[in-house]
C-alpha atoms as a PDB file:
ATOM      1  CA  UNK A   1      -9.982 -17.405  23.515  1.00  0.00           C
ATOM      2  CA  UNK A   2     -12.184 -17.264  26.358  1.00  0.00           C
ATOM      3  CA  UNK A   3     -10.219 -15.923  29.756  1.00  0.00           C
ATOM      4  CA  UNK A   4     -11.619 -16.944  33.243  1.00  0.00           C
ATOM      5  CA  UNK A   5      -9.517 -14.801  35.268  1.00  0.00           C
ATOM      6  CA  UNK A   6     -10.198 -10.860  35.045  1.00  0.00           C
ATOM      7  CA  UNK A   7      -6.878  -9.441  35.191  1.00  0.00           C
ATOM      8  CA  UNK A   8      -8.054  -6.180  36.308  1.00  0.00           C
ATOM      9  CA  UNK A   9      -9.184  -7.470  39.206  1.00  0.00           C
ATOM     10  CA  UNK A  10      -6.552  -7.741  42.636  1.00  0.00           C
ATOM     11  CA  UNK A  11      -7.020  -8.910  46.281  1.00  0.00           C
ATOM     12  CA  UNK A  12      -5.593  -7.687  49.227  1.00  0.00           C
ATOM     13  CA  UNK A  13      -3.624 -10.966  51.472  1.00  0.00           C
ATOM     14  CA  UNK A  14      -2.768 -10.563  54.862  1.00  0.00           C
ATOM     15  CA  UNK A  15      -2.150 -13.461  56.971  1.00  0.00           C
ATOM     16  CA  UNK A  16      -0.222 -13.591  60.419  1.00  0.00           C
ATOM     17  CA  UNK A  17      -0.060 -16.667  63.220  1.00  0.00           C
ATOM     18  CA  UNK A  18      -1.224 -15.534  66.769  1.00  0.00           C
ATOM     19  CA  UNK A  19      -0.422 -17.396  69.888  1.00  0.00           C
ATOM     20  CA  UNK A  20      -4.283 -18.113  70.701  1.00  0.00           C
ATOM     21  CA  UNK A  21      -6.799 -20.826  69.886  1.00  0.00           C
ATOM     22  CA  UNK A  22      -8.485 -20.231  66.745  1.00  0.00           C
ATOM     23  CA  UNK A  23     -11.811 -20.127  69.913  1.00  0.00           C
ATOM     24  CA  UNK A  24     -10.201 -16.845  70.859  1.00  0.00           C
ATOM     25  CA  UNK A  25      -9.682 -15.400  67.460  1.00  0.00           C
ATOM     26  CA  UNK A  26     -13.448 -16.453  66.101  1.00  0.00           C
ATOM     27  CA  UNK A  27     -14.791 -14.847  68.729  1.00  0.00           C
ATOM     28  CA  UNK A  28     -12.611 -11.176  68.086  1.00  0.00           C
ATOM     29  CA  UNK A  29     -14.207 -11.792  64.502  1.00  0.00           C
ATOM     30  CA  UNK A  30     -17.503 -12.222  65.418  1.00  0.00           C
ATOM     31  CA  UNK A  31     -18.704  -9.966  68.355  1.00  0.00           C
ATOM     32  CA  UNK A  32     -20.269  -7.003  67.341  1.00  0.00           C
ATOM     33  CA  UNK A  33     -18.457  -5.129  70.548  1.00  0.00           C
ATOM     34  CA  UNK A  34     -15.089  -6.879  69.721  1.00  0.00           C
ATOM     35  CA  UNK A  35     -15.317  -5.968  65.984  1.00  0.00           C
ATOM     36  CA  UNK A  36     -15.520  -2.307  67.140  1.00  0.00           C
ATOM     37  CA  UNK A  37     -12.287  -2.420  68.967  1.00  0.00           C
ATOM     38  CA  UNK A  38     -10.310  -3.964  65.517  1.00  0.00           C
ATOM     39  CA  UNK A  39     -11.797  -2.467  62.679  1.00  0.00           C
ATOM     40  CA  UNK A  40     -15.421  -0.144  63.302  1.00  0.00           C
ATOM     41  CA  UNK A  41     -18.379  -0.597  65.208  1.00  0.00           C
ATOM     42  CA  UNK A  42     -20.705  -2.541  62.743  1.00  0.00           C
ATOM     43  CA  UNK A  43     -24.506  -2.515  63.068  1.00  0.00           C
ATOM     44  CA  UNK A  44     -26.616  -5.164  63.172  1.00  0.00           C
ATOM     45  CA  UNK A  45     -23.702  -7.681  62.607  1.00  0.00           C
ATOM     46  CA  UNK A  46     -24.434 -11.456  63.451  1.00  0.00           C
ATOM     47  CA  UNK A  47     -22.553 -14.070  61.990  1.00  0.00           C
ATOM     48  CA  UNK A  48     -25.571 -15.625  60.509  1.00  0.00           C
ATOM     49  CA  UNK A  49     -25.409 -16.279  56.561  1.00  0.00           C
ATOM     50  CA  UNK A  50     -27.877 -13.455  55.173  1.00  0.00           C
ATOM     51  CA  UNK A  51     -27.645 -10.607  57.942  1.00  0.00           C
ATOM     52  CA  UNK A  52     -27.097  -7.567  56.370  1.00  0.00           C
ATOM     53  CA  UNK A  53     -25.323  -4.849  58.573  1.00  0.00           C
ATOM     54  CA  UNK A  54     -23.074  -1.828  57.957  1.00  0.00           C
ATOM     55  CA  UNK A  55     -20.079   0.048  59.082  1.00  0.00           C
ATOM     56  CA  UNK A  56     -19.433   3.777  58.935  1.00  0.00           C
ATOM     57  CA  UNK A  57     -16.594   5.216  57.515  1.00  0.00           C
ATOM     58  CA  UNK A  58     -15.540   9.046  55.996  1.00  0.00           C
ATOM     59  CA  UNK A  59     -17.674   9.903  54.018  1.00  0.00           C
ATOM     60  CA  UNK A  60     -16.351  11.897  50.770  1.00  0.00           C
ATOM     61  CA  UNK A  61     -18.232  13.129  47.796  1.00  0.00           C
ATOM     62  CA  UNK A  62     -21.848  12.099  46.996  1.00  0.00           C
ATOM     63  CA  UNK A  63     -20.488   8.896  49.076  1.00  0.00           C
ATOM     64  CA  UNK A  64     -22.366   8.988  52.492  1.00  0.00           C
ATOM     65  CA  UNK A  65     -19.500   6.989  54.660  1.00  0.00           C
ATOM     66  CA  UNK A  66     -21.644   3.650  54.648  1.00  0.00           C
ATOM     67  CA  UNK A  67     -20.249   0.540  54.069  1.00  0.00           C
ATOM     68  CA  UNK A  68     -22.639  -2.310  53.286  1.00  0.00           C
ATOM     69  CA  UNK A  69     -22.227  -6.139  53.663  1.00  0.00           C
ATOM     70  CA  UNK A  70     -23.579  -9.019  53.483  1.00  0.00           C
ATOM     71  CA  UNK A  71     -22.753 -12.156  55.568  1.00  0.00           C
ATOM     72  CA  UNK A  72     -22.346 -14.600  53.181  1.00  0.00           C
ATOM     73  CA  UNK A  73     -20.096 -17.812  54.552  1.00  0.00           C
ATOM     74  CA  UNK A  74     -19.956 -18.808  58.309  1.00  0.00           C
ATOM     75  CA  UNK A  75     -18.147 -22.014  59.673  1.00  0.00           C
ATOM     76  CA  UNK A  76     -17.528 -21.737  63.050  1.00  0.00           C
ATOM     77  CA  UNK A  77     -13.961 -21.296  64.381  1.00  0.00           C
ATOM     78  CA  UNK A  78     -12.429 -21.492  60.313  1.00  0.00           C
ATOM     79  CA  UNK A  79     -14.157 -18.961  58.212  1.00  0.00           C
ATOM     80  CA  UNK A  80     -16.131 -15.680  57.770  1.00  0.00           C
ATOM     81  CA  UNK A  81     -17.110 -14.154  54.595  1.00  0.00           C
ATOM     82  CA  UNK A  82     -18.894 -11.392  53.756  1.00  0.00           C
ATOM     83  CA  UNK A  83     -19.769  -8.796  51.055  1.00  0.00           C
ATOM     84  CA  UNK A  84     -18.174  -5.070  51.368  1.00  0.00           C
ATOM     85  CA  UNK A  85     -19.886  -2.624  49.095  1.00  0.00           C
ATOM     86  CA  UNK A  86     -19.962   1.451  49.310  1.00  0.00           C
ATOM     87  CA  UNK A  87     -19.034   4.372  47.364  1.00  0.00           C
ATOM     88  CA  UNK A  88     -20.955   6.378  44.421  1.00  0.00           C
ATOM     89  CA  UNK A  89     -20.310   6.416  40.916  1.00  0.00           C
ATOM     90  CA  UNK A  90     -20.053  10.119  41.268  1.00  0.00           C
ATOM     91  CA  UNK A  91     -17.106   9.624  42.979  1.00  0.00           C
ATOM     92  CA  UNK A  92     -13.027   8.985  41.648  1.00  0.00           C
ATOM     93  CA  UNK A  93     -10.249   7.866  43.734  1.00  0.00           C
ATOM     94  CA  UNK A  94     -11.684   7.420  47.837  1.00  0.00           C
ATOM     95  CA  UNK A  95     -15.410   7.102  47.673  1.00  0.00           C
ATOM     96  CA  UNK A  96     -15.372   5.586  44.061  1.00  0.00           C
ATOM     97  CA  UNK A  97     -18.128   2.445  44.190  1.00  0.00           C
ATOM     98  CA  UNK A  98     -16.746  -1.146  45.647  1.00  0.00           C
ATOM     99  CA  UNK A  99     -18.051  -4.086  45.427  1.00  0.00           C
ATOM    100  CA  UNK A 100     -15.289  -6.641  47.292  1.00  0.00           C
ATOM    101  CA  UNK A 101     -15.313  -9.529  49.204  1.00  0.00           C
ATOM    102  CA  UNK A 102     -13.371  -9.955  53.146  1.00  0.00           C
ATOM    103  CA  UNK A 103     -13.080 -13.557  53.985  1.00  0.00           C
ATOM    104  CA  UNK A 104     -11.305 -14.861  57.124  1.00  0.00           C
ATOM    105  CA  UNK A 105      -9.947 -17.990  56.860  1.00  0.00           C
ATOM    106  CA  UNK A 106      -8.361 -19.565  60.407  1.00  0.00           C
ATOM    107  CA  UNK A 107      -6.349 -22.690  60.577  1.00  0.00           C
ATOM    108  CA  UNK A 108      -4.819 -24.625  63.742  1.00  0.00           C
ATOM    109  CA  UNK A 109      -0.837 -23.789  63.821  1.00  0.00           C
ATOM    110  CA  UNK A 110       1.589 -25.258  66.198  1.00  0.00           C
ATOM    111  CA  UNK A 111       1.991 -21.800  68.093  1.00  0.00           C
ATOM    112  CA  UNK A 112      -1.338 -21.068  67.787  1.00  0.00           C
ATOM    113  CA  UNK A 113      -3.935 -19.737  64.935  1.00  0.00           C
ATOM    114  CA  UNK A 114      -3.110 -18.980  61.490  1.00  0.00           C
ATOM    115  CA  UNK A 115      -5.046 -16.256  60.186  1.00  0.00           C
ATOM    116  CA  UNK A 116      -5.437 -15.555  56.162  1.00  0.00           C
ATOM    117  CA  UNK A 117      -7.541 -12.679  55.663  1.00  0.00           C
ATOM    118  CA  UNK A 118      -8.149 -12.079  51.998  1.00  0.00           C
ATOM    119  CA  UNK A 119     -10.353  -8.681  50.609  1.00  0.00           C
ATOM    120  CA  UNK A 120     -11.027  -9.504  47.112  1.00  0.00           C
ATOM    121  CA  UNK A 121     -12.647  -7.797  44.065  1.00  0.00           C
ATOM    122  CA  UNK A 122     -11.129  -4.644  43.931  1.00  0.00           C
ATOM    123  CA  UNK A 123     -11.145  -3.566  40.046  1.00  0.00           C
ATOM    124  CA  UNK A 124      -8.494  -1.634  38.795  1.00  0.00           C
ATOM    125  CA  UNK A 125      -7.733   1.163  38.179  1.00  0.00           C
ATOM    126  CA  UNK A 126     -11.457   2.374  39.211  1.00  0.00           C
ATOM    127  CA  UNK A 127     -10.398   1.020  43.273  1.00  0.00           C
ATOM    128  CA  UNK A 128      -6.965   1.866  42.661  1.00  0.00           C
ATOM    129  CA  UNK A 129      -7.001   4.863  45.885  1.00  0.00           C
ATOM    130  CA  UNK A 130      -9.780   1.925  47.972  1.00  0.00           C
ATOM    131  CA  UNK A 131      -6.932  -1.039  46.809  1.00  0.00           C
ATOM    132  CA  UNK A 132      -3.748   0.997  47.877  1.00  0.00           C
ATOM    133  CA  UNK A 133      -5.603   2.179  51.276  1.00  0.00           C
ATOM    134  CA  UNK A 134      -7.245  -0.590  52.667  1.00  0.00           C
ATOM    135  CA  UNK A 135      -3.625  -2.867  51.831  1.00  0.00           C
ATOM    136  CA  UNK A 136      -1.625  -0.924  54.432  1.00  0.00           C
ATOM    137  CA  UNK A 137      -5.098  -0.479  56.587  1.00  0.00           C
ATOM    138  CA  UNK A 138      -5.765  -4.452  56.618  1.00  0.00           C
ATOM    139  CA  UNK A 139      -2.211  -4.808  58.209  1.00  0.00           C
ATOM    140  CA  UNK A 140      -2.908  -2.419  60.983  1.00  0.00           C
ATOM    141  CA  UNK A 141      -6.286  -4.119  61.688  1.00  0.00           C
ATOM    142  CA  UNK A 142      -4.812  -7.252  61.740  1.00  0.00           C
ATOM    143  CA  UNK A 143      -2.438  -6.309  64.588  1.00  0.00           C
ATOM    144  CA  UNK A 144      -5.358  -4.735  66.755  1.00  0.00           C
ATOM    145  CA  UNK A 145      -6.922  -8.371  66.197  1.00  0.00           C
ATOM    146  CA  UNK A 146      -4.103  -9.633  67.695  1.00  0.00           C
ATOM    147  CA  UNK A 147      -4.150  -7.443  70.759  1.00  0.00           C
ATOM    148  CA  UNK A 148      -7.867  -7.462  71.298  1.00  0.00           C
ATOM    149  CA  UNK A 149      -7.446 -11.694  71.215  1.00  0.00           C
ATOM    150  CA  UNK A 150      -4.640 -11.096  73.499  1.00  0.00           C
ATOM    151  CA  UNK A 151      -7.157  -9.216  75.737  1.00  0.00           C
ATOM    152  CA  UNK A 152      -9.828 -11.482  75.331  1.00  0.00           C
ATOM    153  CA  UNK A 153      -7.285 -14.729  75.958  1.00  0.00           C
ATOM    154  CA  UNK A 154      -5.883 -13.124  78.946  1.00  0.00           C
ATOM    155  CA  UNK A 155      -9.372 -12.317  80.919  1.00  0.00           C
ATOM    156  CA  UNK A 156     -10.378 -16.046  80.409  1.00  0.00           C
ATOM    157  CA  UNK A 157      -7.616 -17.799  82.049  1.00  0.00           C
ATOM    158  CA  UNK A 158      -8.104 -18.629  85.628  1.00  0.00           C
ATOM    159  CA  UNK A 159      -6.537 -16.373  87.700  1.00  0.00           C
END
Protein backbone atom coordinates (compact mmCIF):
# COMPACT_ATOMS: atom_id res chain seq x y z
CA UNK A 1 0.00 0.00 0.00
CA UNK A 2 1.53 3.04 -1.18
CA UNK A 3 0.63 6.26 1.27
CA UNK A 4 0.75 9.84 -0.24
CA UNK A 5 0.38 11.70 2.84
CA UNK A 6 3.47 11.61 5.39
CA UNK A 7 1.87 11.47 8.63
CA UNK A 8 4.78 12.74 10.40
CA UNK A 9 4.57 15.71 8.82
CA UNK A 10 2.12 18.88 10.49
CA UNK A 11 1.42 22.53 9.47
CA UNK A 12 0.89 25.35 11.46
CA UNK A 13 -2.90 27.35 10.35
CA UNK A 14 -3.57 30.65 11.37
CA UNK A 15 -6.09 32.64 9.67
CA UNK A 16 -7.91 35.90 10.98
CA UNK A 17 -10.26 38.62 8.88
CA UNK A 18 -8.93 42.28 9.16
CA UNK A 19 -11.00 45.28 8.41
CA UNK A 20 -8.61 46.44 5.40
CA UNK A 21 -8.40 45.81 1.67
CA UNK A 22 -6.48 42.85 0.88
CA UNK A 23 -4.15 46.32 -1.04
CA UNK A 24 -3.32 47.16 2.54
CA UNK A 25 -2.50 43.75 3.82
CA UNK A 26 -0.22 42.73 0.51
CA UNK A 27 1.62 45.50 0.99
CA UNK A 28 2.41 44.72 5.17
CA UNK A 29 3.51 41.29 3.49
CA UNK A 30 5.65 42.50 1.08
CA UNK A 31 7.78 45.57 2.16
CA UNK A 32 10.97 44.76 3.35
CA UNK A 33 10.56 47.81 6.10
CA UNK A 34 6.94 46.65 6.91
CA UNK A 35 8.01 42.96 7.28
CA UNK A 36 10.44 44.19 9.99
CA UNK A 37 7.77 45.71 12.08
CA UNK A 38 5.56 42.07 12.02
CA UNK A 39 7.88 39.40 12.06
CA UNK A 40 12.08 40.40 11.51
CA UNK A 41 13.87 42.56 9.34
CA UNK A 42 14.57 40.29 6.24
CA UNK A 43 17.43 40.97 3.82
CA UNK A 44 17.31 41.23 0.44
CA UNK A 45 13.51 40.35 0.39
CA UNK A 46 11.55 41.20 -2.92
CA UNK A 47 8.55 39.52 -3.76
CA UNK A 48 9.94 38.30 -6.97
CA UNK A 49 9.72 34.35 -7.55
CA UNK A 50 13.53 33.24 -7.06
CA UNK A 51 14.98 36.02 -4.62
CA UNK A 52 16.66 34.46 -2.02
CA UNK A 53 16.91 36.53 1.30
CA UNK A 54 17.21 35.76 5.02
CA UNK A 55 16.07 36.63 8.44
CA UNK A 56 18.02 36.49 11.69
CA UNK A 57 16.92 34.83 14.55
CA UNK A 58 18.73 33.29 18.08
CA UNK A 59 21.06 31.53 17.25
CA UNK A 60 21.61 28.21 19.47
CA UNK A 61 24.08 25.44 19.05
CA UNK A 62 26.21 24.96 15.89
CA UNK A 63 22.94 26.85 14.43
CA UNK A 64 24.14 30.43 13.45
CA UNK A 65 20.50 32.29 13.89
CA UNK A 66 19.95 32.42 9.96
CA UNK A 67 16.93 31.67 8.47
CA UNK A 68 16.95 31.06 4.71
CA UNK A 69 14.12 31.33 2.09
CA UNK A 70 13.29 31.23 -0.99
CA UNK A 71 10.46 33.18 -2.74
CA UNK A 72 8.76 30.73 -4.45
CA UNK A 73 4.87 31.83 -5.37
CA UNK A 74 3.81 35.54 -5.86
CA UNK A 75 0.25 36.68 -7.06
CA UNK A 76 -0.31 39.99 -6.29
CA UNK A 77 -2.83 40.99 -3.58
CA UNK A 78 -3.79 36.79 -2.94
CA UNK A 79 -0.67 34.90 -2.23
CA UNK A 80 2.99 34.70 -1.03
CA UNK A 81 4.98 31.66 -0.66
CA UNK A 82 8.19 31.03 0.25
CA UNK A 83 10.75 28.47 1.53
CA UNK A 84 11.94 28.69 5.41
CA UNK A 85 15.00 26.63 6.06
CA UNK A 86 17.69 26.92 9.12
CA UNK A 87 19.04 24.94 11.85
CA UNK A 88 22.03 22.22 11.99
CA UNK A 89 21.85 18.67 12.27
CA UNK A 90 24.03 19.06 15.27
CA UNK A 91 21.34 20.48 16.88
CA UNK A 92 17.95 18.77 18.97
CA UNK A 93 14.95 20.57 20.02
CA UNK A 94 15.42 24.78 18.95
CA UNK A 95 18.04 24.96 16.29
CA UNK A 96 17.32 21.33 14.98
CA UNK A 97 17.36 21.66 10.82
CA UNK A 98 13.87 22.93 9.05
CA UNK A 99 12.97 22.78 5.96
CA UNK A 100 9.07 24.34 5.89
CA UNK A 101 7.06 26.20 3.77
CA UNK A 102 4.99 29.94 4.89
CA UNK A 103 2.36 30.68 2.38
CA UNK A 104 -0.08 33.62 2.68
CA UNK A 105 -3.12 33.18 1.17
CA UNK A 106 -5.63 36.54 1.17
CA UNK A 107 -9.19 36.47 0.10
CA UNK A 108 -11.86 39.45 -0.23
CA UNK A 109 -14.34 39.17 2.99
CA UNK A 110 -17.32 41.29 3.55
CA UNK A 111 -15.53 43.20 6.53
CA UNK A 112 -12.51 43.21 4.92
CA UNK A 113 -9.45 40.64 4.12
CA UNK A 114 -9.31 37.14 5.06
CA UNK A 115 -5.97 36.07 5.82
CA UNK A 116 -4.89 32.11 5.91
CA UNK A 117 -1.39 31.86 6.71
CA UNK A 118 -0.25 28.27 6.60
CA UNK A 119 3.74 27.15 7.69
CA UNK A 120 4.00 23.72 6.46
CA UNK A 121 6.58 20.86 6.57
CA UNK A 122 7.49 20.64 9.94
CA UNK A 123 8.51 16.79 10.56
CA UNK A 124 7.86 15.33 13.69
CA UNK A 125 9.15 14.70 16.28
CA UNK A 126 12.67 16.09 14.84
CA UNK A 127 10.66 20.01 14.69
CA UNK A 128 8.66 19.10 17.53
CA UNK A 129 10.37 22.36 19.94
CA UNK A 130 10.40 24.65 16.00
CA UNK A 131 6.42 23.18 15.54
CA UNK A 132 5.24 23.98 19.20
CA UNK A 133 7.14 27.55 19.06
CA UNK A 134 6.47 29.04 15.96
CA UNK A 135 2.32 27.84 16.53
CA UNK A 136 1.86 30.27 19.42
CA UNK A 137 4.60 32.75 17.62
CA UNK A 138 2.52 32.78 14.16
CA UNK A 139 -0.53 34.03 16.27
CA UNK A 140 1.33 36.89 17.77
CA UNK A 141 2.72 37.88 14.32
CA UNK A 142 -0.43 37.74 12.90
CA UNK A 143 -1.85 40.37 15.29
CA UNK A 144 1.21 42.83 14.70
CA UNK A 145 0.08 42.36 10.89
CA UNK A 146 -3.00 43.57 11.83
CA UNK A 147 -1.79 46.66 13.61
CA UNK A 148 0.97 47.54 11.22
CA UNK A 149 -2.09 47.35 8.26
CA UNK A 150 -4.01 49.37 10.64
CA UNK A 151 -1.07 51.86 10.55
CA UNK A 152 -0.48 51.67 7.08
CA UNK A 153 -4.57 52.00 6.29
CA UNK A 154 -4.83 54.87 8.56
CA UNK A 155 -1.82 57.18 7.01
CA UNK A 156 -3.44 56.70 3.49
CA UNK A 157 -6.80 58.05 4.03
CA UNK A 158 -7.26 61.64 3.25
CA UNK A 159 -7.15 63.60 6.08
Amino acid sequence: MNQAVNADTQAIVVEDTFPHAPEVIWRALTSGELIGCWLMAPKGFEAVVGTRFTFQTTPAGEWDGTIHCEVLEVVPNERLSYAWKGGHGGNVGYGAPLETVVTFNLSKADTGTRLRLVHSGFVLPTNETAYRKMGEGWKKVVEKLDQVAAEQASSQRPH
